[in-house]
Protein backbone atom coordinates (compact mmCIF):
# COMPACT_ATOMS: atom_id res chain seq x y z
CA UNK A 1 15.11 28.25 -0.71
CA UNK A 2 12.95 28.57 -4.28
CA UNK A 3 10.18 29.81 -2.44
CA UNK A 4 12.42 32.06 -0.48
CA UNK A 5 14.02 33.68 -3.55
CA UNK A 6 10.46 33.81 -5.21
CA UNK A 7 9.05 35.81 -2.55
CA UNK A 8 11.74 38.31 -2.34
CA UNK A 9 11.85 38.73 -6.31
CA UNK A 10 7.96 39.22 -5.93
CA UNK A 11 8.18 41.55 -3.65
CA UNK A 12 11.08 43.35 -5.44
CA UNK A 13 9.14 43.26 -8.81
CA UNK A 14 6.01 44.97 -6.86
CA UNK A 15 8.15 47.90 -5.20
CA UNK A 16 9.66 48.75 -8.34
CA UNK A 17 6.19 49.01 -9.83
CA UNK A 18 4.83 51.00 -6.50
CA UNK A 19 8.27 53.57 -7.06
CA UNK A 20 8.05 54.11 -10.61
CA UNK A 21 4.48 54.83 -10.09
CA UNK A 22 5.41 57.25 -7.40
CA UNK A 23 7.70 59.54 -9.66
CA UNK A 24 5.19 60.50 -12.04
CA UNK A 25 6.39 61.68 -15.12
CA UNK A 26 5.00 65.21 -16.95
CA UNK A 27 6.09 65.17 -20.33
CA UNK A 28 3.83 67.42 -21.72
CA UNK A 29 5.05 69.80 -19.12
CA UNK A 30 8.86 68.76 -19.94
CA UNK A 31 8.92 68.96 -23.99
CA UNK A 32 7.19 72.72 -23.37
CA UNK A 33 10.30 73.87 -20.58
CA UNK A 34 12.60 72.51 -23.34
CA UNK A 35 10.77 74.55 -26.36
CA UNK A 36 10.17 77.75 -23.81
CA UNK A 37 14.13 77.65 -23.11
CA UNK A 38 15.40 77.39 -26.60
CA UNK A 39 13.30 79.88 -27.76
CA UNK A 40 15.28 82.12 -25.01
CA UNK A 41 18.75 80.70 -26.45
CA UNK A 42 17.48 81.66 -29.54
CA UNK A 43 17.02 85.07 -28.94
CA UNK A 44 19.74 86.03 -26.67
CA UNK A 45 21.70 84.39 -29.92
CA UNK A 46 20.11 86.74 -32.34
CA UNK A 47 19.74 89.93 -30.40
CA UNK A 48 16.16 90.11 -29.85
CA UNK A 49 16.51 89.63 -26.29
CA UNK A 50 18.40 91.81 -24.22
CA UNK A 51 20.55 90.63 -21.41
CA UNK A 52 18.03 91.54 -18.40
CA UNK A 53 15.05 90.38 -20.25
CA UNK A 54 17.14 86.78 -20.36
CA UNK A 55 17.24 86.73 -16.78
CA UNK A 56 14.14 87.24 -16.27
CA UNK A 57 12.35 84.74 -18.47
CA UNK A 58 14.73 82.58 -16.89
CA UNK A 59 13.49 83.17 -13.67
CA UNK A 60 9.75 82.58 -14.52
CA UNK A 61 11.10 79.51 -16.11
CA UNK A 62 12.54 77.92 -12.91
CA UNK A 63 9.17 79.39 -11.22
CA UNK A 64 8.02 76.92 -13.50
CA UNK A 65 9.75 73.70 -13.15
CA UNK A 66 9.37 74.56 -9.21
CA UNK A 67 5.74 74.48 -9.35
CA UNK A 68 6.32 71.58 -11.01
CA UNK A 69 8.00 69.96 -8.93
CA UNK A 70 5.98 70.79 -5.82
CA UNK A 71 3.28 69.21 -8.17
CA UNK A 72 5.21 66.15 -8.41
CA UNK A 73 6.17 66.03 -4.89
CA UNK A 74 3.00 63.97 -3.49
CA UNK A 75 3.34 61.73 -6.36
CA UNK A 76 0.28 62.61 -8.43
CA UNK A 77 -0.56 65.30 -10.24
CA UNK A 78 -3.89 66.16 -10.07
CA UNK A 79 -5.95 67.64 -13.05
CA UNK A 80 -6.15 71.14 -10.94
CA UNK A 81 -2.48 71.00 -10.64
CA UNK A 82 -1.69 70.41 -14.80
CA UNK A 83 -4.38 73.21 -14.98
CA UNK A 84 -2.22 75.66 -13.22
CA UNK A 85 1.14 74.42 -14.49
CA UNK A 86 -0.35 75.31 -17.99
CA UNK A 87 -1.35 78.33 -17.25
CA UNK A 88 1.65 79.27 -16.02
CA UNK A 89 3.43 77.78 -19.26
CA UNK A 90 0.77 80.00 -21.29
CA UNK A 91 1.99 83.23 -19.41
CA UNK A 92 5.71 82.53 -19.72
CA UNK A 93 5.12 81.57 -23.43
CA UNK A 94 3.50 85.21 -23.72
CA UNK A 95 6.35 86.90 -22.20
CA UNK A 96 8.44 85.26 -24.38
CA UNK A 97 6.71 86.48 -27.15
CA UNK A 98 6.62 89.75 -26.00
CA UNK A 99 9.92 90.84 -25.02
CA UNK A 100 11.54 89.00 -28.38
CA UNK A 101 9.05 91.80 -30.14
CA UNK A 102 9.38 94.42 -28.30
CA UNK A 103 12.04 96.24 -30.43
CA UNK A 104 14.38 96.60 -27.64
CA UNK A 105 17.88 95.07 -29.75
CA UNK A 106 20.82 93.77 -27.74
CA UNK A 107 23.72 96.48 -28.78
């Protein structure tokens, strides 16, 4: 019965380690989505984004976390794939830029 309930806890202990390997974790990837998104809030709070411009950095943001989780979806992420998930971060971050400096105020 010992040897029973050690081999089961074995084999528990070694699928755990197989599953949290599977769901590999981006957190590079994350903190930026987070930092990206406030500075949306931010200026849909102050007026330097207008309502449509919102929506569409919002858009390019779930674009985003899509790609990223297609990335995800095999269970590695290849260096190719980080490659294009930050360049797709870099563009967004641009637009960002962009439209919160574009002089076009919320009224």
């Amino acid at each position: 019965m010992k040897r029973l309930v050690s081999i089961f806890l074995s084999v528990t202990f070694v699928l755990g380690l197989a599953l949290t390997g599977f769901a590999q974790k981006t957190p590079v990837v994350d903190n930026r989505e987070r930092r990206q998104q406030k500075r949306i809030r931010h200026g849909v709070k102050t007026g330097t984004l207008t309502k449509n411009e919102a929506v569409r950095l919002e858009k390019q943001q779930v674009k985003t976390h899509r790609m990223e989780a297609k990335a995800k979806s095999d269970g590695k992420v290849t260096a190719n794939e980080r490659a294009k998930l930050q360049h797709r971060e870099n563009k967004t971050s641009r637009h960002i830029y962009r439209q919160k400096h574009d002089n076009q105020n919320r009224k």
